[in-house]
N, C-alpha and C. Protein backbone atom coordinates (compact mmCIF):
# COMPACT_ATOMS: atom_id res chain seq x y z
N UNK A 1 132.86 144.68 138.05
CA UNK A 1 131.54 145.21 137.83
C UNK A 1 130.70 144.18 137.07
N UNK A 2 129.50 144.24 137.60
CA UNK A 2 128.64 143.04 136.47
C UNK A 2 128.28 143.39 135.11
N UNK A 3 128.18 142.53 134.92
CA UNK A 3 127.17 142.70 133.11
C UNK A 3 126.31 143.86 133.45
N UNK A 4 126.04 144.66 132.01
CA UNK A 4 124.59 145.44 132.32
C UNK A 4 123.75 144.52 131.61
N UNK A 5 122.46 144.45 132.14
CA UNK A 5 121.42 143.82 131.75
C UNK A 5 120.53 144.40 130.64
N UNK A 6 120.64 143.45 130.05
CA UNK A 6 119.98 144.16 128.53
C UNK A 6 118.58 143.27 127.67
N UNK A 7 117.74 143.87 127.13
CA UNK A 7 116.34 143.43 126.64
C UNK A 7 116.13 144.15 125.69
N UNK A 8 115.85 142.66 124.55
CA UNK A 8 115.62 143.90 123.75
C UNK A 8 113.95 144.54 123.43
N UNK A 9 114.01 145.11 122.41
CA UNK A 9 112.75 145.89 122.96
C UNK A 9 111.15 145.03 122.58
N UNK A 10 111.17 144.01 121.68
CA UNK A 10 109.96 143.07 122.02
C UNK A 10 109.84 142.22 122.96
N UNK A 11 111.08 142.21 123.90
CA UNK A 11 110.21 141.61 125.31
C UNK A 11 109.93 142.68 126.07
N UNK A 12 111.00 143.69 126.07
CA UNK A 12 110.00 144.71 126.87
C UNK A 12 108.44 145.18 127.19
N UNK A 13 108.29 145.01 125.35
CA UNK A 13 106.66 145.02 124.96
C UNK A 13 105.70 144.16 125.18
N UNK A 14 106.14 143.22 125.07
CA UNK A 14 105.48 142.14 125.76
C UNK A 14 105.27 141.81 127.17
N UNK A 15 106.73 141.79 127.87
CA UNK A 15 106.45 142.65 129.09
C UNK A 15 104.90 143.30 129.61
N UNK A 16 105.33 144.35 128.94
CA UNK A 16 104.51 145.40 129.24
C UNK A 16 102.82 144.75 129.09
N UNK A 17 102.81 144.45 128.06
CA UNK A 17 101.45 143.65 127.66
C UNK A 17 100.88 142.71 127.99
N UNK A 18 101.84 141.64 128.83
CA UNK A 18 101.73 140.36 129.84
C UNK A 18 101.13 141.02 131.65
N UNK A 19 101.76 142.15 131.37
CA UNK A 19 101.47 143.00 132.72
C UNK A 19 100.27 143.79 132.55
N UNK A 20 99.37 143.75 131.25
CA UNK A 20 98.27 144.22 131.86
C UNK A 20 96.99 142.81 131.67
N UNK A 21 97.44 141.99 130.72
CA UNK A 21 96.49 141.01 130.47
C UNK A 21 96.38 140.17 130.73
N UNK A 22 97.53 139.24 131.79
CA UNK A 22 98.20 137.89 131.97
C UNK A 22 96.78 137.98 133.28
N UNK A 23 96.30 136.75 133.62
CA UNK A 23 95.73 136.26 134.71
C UNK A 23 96.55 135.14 135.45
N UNK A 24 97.60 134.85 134.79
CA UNK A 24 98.67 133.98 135.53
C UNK A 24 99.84 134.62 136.31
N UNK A 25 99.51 134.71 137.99
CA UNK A 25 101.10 135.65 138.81
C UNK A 25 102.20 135.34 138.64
N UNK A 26 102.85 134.13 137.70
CA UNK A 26 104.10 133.87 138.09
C UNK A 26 104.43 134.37 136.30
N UNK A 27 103.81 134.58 135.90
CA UNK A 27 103.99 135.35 134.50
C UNK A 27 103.66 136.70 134.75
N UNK A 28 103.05 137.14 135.57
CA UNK A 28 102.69 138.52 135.65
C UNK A 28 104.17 139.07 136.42
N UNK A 29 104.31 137.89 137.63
CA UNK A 29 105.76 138.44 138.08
C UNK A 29 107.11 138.77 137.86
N UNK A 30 107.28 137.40 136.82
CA UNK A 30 108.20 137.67 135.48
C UNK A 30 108.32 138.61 134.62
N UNK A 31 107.22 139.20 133.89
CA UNK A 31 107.31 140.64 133.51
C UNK A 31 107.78 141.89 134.42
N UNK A 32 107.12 141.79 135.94
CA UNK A 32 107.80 142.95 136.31
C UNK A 32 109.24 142.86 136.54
N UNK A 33 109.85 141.33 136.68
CA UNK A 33 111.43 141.61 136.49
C UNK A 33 111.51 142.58 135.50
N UNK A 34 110.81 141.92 134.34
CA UNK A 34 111.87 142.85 132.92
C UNK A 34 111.43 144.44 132.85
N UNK A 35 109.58 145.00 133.52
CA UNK A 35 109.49 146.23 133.58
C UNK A 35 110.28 146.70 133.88
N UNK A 36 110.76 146.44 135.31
CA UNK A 36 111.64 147.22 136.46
C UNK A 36 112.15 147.89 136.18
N UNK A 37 113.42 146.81 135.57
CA UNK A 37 114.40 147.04 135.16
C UNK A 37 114.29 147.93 133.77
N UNK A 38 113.44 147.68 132.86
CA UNK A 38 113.96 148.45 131.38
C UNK A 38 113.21 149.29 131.81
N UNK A 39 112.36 149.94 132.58
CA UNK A 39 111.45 150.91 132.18
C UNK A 39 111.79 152.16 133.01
N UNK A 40 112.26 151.48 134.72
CA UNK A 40 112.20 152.18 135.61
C UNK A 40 114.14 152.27 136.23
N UNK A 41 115.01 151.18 135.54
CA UNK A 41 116.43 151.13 135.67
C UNK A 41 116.65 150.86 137.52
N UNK A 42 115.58 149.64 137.60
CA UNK A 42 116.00 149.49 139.53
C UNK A 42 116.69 148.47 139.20
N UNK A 43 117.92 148.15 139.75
CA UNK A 43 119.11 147.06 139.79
C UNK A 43 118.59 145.68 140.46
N UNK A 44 119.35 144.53 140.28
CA UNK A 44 118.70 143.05 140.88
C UNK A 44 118.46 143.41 142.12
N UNK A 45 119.24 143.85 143.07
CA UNK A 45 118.77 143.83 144.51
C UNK A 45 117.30 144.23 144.69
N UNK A 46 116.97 146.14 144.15
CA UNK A 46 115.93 146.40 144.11
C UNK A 46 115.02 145.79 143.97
N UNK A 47 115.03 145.17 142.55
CA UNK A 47 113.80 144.36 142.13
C UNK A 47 113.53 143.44 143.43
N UNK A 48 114.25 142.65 143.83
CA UNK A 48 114.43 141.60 144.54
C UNK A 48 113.59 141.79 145.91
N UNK A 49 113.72 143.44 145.97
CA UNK A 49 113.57 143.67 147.80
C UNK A 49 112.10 144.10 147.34
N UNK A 50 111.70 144.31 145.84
CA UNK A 50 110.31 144.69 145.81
C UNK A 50 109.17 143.93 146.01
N UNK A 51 109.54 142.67 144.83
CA UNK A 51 109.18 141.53 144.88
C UNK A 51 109.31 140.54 146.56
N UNK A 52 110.18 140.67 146.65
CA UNK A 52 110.47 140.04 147.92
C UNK A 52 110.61 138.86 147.56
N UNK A 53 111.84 138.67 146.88
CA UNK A 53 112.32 137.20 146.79
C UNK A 53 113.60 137.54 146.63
N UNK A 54 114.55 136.33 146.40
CA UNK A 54 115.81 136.41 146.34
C UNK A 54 116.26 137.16 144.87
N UNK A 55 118.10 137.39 145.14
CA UNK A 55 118.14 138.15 143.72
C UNK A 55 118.70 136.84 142.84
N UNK A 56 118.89 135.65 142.81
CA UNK A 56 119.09 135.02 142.08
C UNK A 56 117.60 134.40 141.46
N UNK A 57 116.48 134.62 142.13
CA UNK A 57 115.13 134.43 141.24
C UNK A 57 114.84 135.85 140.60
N UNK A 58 115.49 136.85 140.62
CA UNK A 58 115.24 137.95 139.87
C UNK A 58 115.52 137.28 138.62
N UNK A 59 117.01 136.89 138.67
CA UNK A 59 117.74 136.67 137.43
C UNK A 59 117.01 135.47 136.67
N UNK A 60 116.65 134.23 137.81
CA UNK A 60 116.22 133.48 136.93
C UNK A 60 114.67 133.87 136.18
N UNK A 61 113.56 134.81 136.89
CA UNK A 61 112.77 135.06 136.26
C UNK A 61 112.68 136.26 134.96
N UNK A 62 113.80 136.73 134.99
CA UNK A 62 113.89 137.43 133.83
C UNK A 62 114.31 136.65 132.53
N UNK A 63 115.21 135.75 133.24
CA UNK A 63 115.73 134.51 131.63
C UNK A 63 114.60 133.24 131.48
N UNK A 64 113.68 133.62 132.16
CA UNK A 64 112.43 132.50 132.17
C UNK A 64 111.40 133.13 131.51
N UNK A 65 111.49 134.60 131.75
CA UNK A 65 110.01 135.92 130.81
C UNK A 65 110.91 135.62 129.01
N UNK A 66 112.37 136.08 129.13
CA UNK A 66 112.81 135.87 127.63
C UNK A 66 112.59 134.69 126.60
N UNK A 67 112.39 133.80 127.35
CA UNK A 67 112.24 132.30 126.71
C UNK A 67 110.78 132.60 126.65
N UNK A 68 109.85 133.02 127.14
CA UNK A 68 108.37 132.80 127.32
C UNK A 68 107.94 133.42 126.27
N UNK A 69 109.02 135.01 126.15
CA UNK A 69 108.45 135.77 124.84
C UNK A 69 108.97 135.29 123.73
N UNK A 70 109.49 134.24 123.38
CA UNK A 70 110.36 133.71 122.02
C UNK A 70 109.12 132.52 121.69
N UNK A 71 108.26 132.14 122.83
CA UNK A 71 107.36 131.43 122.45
C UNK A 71 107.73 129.88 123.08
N UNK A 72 108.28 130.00 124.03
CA UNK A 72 108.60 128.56 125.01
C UNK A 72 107.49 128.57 126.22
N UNK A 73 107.07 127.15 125.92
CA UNK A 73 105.97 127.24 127.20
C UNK A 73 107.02 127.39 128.20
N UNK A 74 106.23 128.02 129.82
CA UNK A 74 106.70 128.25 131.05
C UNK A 74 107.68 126.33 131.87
N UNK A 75 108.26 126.67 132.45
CA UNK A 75 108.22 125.44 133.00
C UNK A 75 107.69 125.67 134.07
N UNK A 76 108.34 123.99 134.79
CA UNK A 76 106.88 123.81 136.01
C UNK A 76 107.45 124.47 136.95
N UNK A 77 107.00 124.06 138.25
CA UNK A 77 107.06 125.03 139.21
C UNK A 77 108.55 124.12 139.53
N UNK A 78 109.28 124.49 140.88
CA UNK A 78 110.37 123.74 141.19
C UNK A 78 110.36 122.62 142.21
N UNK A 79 109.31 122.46 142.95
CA UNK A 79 108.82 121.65 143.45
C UNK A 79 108.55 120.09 142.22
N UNK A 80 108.90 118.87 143.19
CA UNK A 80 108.74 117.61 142.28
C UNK A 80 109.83 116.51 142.91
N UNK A 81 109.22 115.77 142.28
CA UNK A 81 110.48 114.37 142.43
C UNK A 81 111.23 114.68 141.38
N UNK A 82 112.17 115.25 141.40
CA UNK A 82 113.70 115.53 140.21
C UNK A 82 114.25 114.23 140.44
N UNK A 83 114.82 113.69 140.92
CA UNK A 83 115.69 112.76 141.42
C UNK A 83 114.88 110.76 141.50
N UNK A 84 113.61 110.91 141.07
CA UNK A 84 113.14 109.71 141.31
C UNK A 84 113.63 108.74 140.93
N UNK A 85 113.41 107.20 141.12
CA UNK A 85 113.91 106.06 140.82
C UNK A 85 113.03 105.60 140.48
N UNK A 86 111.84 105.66 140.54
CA UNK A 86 110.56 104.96 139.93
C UNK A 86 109.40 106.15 139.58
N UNK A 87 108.43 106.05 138.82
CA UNK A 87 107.59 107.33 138.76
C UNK A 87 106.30 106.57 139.74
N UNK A 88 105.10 107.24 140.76
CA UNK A 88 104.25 106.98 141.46
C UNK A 88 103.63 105.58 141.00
N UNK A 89 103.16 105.50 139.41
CA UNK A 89 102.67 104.33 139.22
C UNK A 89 103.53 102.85 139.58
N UNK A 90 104.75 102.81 138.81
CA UNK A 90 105.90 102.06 139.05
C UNK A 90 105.75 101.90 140.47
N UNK A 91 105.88 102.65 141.32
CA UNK A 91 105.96 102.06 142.65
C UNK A 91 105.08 101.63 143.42
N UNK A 92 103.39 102.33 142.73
CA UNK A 92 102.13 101.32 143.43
C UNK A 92 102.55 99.73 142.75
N UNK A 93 102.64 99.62 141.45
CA UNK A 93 102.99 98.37 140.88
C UNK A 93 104.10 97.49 141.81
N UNK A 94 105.09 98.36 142.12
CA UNK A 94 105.95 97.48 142.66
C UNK A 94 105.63 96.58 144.09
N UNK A 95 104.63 97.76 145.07
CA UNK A 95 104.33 97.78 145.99
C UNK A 95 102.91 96.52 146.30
N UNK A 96 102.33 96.09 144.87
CA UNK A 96 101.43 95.03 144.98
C UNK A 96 101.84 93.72 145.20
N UNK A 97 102.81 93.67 145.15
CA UNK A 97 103.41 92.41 145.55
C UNK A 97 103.43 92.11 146.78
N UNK A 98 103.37 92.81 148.11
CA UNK A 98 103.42 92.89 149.50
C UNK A 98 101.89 93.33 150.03
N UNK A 99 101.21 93.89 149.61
CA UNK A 99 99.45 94.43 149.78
C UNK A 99 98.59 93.41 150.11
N UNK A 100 99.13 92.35 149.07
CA UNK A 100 97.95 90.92 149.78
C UNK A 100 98.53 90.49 151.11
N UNK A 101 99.98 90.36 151.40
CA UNK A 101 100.28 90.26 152.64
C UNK A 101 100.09 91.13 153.36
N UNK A 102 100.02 92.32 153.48
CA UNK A 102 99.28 92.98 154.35
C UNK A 102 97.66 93.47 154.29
N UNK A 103 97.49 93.30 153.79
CA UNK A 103 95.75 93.21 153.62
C UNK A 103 95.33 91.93 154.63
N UNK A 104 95.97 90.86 154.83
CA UNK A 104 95.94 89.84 155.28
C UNK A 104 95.99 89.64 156.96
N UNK A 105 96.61 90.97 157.08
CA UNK A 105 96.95 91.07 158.75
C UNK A 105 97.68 91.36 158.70
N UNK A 106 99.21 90.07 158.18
CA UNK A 106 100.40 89.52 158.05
C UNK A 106 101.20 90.93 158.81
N UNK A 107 102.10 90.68 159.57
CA UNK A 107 103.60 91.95 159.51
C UNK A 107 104.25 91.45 158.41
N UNK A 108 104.10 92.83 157.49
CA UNK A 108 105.51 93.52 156.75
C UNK A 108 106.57 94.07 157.11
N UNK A 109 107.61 93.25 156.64
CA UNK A 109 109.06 93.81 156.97
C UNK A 109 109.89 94.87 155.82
N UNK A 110 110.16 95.77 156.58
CA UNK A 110 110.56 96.79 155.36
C UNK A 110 112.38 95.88 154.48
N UNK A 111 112.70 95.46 155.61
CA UNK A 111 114.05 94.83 155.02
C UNK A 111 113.50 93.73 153.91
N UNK A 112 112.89 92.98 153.96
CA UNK A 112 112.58 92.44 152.35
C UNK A 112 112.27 93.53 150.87
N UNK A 113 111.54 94.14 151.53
CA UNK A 113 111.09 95.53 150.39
C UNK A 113 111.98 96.43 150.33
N UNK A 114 113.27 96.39 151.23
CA UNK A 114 114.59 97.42 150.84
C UNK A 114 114.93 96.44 149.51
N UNK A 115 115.60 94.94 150.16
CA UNK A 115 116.36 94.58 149.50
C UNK A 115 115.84 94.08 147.54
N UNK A 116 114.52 93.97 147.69
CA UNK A 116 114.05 93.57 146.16
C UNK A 116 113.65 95.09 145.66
N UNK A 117 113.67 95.76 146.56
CA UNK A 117 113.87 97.35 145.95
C UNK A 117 115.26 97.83 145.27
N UNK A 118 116.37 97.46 146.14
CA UNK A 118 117.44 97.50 145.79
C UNK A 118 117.95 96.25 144.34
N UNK A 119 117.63 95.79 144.37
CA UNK A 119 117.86 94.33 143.27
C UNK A 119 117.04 94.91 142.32
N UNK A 120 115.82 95.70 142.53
CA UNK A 120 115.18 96.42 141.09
C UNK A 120 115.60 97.29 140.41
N UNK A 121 115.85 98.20 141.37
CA UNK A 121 116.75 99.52 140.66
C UNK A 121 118.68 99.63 140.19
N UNK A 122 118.75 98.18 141.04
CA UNK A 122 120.16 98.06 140.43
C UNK A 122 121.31 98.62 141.20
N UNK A 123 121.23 99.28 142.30
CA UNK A 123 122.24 99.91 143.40
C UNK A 123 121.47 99.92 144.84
N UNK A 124 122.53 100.65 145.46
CA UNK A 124 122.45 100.75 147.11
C UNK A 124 121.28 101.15 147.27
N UNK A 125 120.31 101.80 148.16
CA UNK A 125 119.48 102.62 148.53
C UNK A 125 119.40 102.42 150.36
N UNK A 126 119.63 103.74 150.72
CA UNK A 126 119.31 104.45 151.62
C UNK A 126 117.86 102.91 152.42
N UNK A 127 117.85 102.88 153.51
CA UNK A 127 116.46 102.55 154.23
C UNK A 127 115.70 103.70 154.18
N UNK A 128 115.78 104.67 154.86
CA UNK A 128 114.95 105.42 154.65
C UNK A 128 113.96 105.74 153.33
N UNK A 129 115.05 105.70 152.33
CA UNK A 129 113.92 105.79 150.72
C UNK A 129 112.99 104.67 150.42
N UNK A 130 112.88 103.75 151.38
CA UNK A 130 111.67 102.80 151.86
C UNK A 130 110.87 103.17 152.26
N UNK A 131 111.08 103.98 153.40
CA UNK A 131 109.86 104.05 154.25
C UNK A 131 109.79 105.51 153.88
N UNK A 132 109.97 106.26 153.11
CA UNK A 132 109.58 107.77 152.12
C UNK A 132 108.54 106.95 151.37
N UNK A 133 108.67 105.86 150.56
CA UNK A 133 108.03 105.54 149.28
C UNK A 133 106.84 104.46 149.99
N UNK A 134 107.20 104.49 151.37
CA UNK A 134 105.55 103.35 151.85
C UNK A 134 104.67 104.72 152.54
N UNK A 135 105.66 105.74 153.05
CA UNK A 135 104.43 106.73 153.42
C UNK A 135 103.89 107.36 152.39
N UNK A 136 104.51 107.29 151.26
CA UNK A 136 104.02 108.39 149.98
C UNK A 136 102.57 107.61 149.78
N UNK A 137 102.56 106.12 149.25
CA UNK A 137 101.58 105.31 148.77
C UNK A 137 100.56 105.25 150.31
N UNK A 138 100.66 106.02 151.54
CA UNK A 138 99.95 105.98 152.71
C UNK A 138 99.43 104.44 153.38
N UNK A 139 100.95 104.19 153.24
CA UNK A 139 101.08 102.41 154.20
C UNK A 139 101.94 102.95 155.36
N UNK A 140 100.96 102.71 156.35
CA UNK A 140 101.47 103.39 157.79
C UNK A 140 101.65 102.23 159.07
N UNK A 141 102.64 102.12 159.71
CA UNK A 141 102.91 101.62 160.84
C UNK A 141 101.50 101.14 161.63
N UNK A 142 100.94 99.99 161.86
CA UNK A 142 100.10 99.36 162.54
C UNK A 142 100.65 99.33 164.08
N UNK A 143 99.82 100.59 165.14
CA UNK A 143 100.12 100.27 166.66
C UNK A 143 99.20 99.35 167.04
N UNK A 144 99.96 98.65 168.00
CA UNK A 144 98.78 97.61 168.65
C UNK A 144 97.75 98.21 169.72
N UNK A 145 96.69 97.25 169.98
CA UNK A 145 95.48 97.98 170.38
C UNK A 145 95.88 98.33 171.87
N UNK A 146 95.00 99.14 172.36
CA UNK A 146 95.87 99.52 173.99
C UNK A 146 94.84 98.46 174.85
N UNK A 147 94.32 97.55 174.58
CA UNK A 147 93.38 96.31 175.22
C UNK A 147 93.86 95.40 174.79
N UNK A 148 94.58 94.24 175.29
CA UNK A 148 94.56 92.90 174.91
C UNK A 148 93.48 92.10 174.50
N UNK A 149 93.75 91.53 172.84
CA UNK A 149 92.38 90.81 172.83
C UNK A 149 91.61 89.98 173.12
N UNK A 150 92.38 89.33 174.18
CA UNK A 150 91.50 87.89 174.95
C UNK A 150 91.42 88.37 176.21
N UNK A 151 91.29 89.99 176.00
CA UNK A 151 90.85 90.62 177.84
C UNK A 151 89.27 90.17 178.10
N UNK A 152 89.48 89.75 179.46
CA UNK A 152 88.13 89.69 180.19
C UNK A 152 87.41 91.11 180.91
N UNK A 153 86.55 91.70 180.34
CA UNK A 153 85.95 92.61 181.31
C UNK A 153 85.28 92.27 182.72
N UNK A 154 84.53 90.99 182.59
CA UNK A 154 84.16 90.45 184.08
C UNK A 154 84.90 90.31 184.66
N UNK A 155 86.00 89.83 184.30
CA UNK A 155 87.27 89.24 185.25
C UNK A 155 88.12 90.47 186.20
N UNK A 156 88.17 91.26 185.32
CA UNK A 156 88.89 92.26 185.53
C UNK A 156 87.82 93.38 186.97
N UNK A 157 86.44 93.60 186.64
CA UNK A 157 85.95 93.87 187.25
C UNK A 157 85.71 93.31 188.82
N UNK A 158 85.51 91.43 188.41
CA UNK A 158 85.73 91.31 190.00
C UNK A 158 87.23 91.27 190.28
N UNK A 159 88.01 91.31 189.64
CA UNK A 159 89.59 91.41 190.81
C UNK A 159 89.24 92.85 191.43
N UNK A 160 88.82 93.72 190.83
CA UNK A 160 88.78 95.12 191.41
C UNK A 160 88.19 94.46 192.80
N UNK A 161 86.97 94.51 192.61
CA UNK A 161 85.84 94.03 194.23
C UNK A 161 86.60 93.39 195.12
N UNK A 162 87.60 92.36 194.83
CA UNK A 162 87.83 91.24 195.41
C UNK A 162 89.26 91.60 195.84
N UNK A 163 90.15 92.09 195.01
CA UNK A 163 91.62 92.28 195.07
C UNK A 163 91.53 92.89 196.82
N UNK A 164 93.06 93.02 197.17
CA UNK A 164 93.39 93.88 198.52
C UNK A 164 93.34 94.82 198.23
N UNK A 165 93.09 95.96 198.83
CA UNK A 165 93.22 97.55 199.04
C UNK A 165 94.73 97.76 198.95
N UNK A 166 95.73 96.91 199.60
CA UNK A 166 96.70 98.00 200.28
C UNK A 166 97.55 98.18 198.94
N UNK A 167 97.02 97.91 197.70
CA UNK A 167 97.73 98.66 196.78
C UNK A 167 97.18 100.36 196.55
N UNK A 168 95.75 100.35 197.09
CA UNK A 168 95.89 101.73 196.65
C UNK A 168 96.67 103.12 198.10
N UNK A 169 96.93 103.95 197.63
CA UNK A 169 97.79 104.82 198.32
C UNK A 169 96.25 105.61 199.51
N UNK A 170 96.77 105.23 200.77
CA UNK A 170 96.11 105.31 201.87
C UNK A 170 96.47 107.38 201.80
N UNK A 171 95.25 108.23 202.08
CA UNK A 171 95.49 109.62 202.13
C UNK A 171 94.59 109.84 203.20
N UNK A 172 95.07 110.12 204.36
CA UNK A 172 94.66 110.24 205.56
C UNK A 172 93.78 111.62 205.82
N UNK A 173 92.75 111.88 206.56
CA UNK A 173 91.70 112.45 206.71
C UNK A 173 92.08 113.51 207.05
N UNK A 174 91.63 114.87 206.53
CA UNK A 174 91.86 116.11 207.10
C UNK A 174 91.61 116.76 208.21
């Protein structure tokens, strides 16, 4: 059988008081974990199927309202780079080193910018966490133009006039 879940009674109150004055939903939602439950005795699932989220964010938003009422700011949302190797600035910085060469025209090769990527941070890295961190900074793949640039439009126009027919497909008269 699980734990019974227990509050004591100044978060309840607070609770209660966050639920009529809070203009912030993810604090307003956090309280109704702890209403639910102390006021009205609906179990994690319940809450869960009310709210409509999972029952392990029941749990975590009820131990996230207790910390809030002890006077801990909220944390952030769960969304983020947890795991980064450089923070955004660090990597525009890193990334200026290659910008004048491509500003320039020049092709950039991602295998130079793996490997002094890798020699910066000190281990392996994935290729892909290259080309994550050139689309993040919005350095995108250059397609070539669908016209060649030393096309002739005159030229091209008289081969039309001038060329043979029997390339085009003969469709005989109805």
């Amino acid at each position: 059988m699980a734990r019974p879940i227990r509050f004591d009674e100044e978060t309840v109150i607070r609770a209660r008081k966050e639920m009529r004055t809070t203009k912030d939903l993810r604090v307003y939602r956090m309280a109704q974990c702890v209403v639910f439950h102390a006021d009205h005795g609906f179990s994690t699932n319940q809450v869960a199927n009310l709210l409509n989220v999972g029952r392990a964010t029941v749990s975590r938003m009820r131990g996230r309202f207790r910390r809030f009422a002890k006077g801990e700011p909220l944390p952030g949302d769960w969304g983020g780079r947890r795991n980064e190797h450089m923070t955004f600035e660090e990597e525009r910085e890193f990334l200026a080193n290659w910008l004048d060469q491509a500003e320039d025209g020049s092709i950039v090769v991602v295998t130079p910018i793996h490997q002094a990527l890798e020699k910066k941070i000190g281990k392996r890295l994935s290729r892909s966490t290259v080309y994550r961190m050139l689309a993040r900074h919005d350095w995108r793949k250059v397609e070539p133009d669908t016209q060649h640039p030393k096309r002739d439009p005159e030229a091209q126009e008289a081969y039309k006039k001038t060329s043979p027919r029997c390339w085009k497909r003969h469709v005989p008269p109805m």
